[in-house]
Protein backbone atom coordinates (compact mmCIF):
# COMPACT_ATOMS: atom_id res chain seq x y z
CA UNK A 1 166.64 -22.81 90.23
CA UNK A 2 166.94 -20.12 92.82
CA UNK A 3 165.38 -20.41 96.11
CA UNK A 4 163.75 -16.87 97.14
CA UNK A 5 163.91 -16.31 101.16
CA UNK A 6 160.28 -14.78 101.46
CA UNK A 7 159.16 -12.38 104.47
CA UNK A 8 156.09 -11.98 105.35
CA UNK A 9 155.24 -7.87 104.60
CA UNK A 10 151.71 -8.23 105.19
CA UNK A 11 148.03 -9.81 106.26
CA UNK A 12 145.35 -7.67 104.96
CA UNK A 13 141.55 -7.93 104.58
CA UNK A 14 140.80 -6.65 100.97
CA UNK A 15 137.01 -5.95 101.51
CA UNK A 16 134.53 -5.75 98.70
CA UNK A 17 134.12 -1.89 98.71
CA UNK A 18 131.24 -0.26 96.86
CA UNK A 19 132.79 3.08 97.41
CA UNK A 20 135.78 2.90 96.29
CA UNK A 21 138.04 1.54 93.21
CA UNK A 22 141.27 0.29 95.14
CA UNK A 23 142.02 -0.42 98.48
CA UNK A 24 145.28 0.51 99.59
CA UNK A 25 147.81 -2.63 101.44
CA UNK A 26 151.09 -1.10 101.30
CA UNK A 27 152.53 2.75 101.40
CA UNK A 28 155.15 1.99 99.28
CA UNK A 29 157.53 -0.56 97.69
CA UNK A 30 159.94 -0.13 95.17
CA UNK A 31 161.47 -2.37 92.88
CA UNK A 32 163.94 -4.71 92.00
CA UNK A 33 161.28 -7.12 94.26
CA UNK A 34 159.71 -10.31 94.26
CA UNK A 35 156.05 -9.86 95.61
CA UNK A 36 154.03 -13.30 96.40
CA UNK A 37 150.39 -12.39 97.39
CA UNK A 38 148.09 -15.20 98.83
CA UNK A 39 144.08 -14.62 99.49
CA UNK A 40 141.65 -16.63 100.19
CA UNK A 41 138.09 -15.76 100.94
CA UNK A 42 134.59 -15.29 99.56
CA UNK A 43 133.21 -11.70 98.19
CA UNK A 44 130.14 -10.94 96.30
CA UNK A 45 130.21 -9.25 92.62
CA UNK A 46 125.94 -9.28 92.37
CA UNK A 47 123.27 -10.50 94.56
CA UNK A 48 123.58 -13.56 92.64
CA UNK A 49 127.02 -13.92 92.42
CA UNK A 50 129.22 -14.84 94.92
CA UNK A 51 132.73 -16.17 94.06
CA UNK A 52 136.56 -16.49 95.45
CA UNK A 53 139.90 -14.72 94.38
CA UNK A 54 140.01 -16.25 91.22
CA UNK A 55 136.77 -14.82 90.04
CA UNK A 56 133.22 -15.54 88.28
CA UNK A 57 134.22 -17.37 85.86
CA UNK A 58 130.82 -17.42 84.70
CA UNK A 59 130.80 -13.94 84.64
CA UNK A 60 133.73 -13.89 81.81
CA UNK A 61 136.38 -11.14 80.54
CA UNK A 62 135.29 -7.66 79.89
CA UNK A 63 136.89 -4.89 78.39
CA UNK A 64 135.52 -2.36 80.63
CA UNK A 65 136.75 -3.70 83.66
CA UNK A 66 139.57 -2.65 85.45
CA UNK A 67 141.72 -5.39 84.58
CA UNK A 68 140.38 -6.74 81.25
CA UNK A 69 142.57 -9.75 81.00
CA UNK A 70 141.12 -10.72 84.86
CA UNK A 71 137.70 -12.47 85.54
CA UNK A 72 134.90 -10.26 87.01
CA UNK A 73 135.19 -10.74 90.67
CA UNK A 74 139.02 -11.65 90.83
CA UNK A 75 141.23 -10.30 93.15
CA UNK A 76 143.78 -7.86 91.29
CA UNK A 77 146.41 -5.78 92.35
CA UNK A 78 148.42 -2.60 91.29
CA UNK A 79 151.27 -0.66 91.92
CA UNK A 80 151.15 3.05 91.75
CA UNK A 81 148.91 5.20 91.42
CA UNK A 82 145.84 6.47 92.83
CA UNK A 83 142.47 4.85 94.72
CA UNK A 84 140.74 6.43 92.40
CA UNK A 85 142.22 5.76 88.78
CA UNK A 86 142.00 2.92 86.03
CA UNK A 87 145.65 1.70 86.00
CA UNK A 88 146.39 1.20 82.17
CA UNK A 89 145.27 4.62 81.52
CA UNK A 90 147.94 5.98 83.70
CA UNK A 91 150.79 3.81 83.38
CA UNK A 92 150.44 1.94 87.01
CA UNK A 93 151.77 -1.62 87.09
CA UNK A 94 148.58 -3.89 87.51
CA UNK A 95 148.45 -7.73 87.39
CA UNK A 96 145.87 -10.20 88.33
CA UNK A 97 146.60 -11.69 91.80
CA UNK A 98 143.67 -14.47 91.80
CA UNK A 99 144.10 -17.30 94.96
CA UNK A 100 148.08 -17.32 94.45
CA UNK A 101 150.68 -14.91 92.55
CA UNK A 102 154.53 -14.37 92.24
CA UNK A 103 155.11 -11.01 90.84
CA UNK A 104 158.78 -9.74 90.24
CA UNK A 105 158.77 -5.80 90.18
CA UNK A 106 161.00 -4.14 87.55
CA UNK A 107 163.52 -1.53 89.08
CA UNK A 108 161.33 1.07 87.76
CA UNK A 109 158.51 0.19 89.61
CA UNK A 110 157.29 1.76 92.80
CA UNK A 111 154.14 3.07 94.82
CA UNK A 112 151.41 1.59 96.72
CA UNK A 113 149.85 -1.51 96.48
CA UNK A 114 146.36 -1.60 96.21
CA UNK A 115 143.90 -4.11 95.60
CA UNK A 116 140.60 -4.84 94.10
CA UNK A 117 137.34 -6.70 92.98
CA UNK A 118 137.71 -6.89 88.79
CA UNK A 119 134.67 -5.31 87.99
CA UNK A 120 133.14 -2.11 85.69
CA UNK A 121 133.38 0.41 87.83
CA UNK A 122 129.14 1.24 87.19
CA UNK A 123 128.78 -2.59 89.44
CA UNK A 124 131.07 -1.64 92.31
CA UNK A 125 127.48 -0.85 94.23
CA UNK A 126 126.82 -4.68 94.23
CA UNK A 127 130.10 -5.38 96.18
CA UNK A 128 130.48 -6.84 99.19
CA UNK A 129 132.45 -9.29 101.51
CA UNK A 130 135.91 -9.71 101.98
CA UNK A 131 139.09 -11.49 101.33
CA UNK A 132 141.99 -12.46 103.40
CA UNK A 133 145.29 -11.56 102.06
CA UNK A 134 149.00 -12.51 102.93
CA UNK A 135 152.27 -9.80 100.88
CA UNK A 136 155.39 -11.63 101.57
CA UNK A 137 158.39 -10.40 99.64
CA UNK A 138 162.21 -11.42 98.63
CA UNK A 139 164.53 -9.61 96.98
């Protein structure tokens, strides 16, 4: 097993935007990398619903989300791209972050990283709060 000497790239606050599909953390990185992303936190999906980085689970999967293999309300992440895009539909690298992920980044891949709240993008108006979120990365 190989030990991975992580540095810390950065601590962001990933807020809950209603105007906006993904918040930008990073300018750039490029792979071959080893990302590990830590948040912790409490945002709001509804009025009703208030949850962590993992997501409403209550809430479910849904297809028409940005991530549809993510929870509604998890924190999720992409590479590339725009703030303004759905990331399958344009060939950007994007994962599910949740409370803790290790992400290695193909040679290939490179951009921004943004983050957002898993949600269809018609419910982004109900966001709001914020998360707190470490980028450390090893190569």
């Amino acid at each position: 097993m190989r030990d991975l000497s992580w540095k810390p790239l950065a601590t962001v606050t990933v807020t809950a935007r209603p105007d906006v599909l993904w918040e930008c953390a990073c300018s750039y990185l490029e792979g071959p990398l080893n990302v590990r992303i830590k948040a912790k936190g409490e945002w709001q999906v509804c009025p009703k619903t208030r949850c962590g980085p993992d997501g409403a689970l209550t809430e479910g999967l849904e297809d028409d989300t940005l991530l549809k293999n993510a929870p509604i309300g998890a924190l999720i992440a992409k590479i590339g791209g725009s703030t303004a895009e759905k990331p399958l539909e344009t060939g950007a690298t994007a994962f599910a972050v949740g409370s803790f992920c290790v992400m290695h980044l193909a040679p290939e891949a490179r951009g921004a990283l943004y983050f957002a709240m898993n949600d269809k993008v018609k419910a982004f108006d109900a966001h709001d709060g914020a998360l707190d979120v470490e980028i450390e990365i090893a190569r």
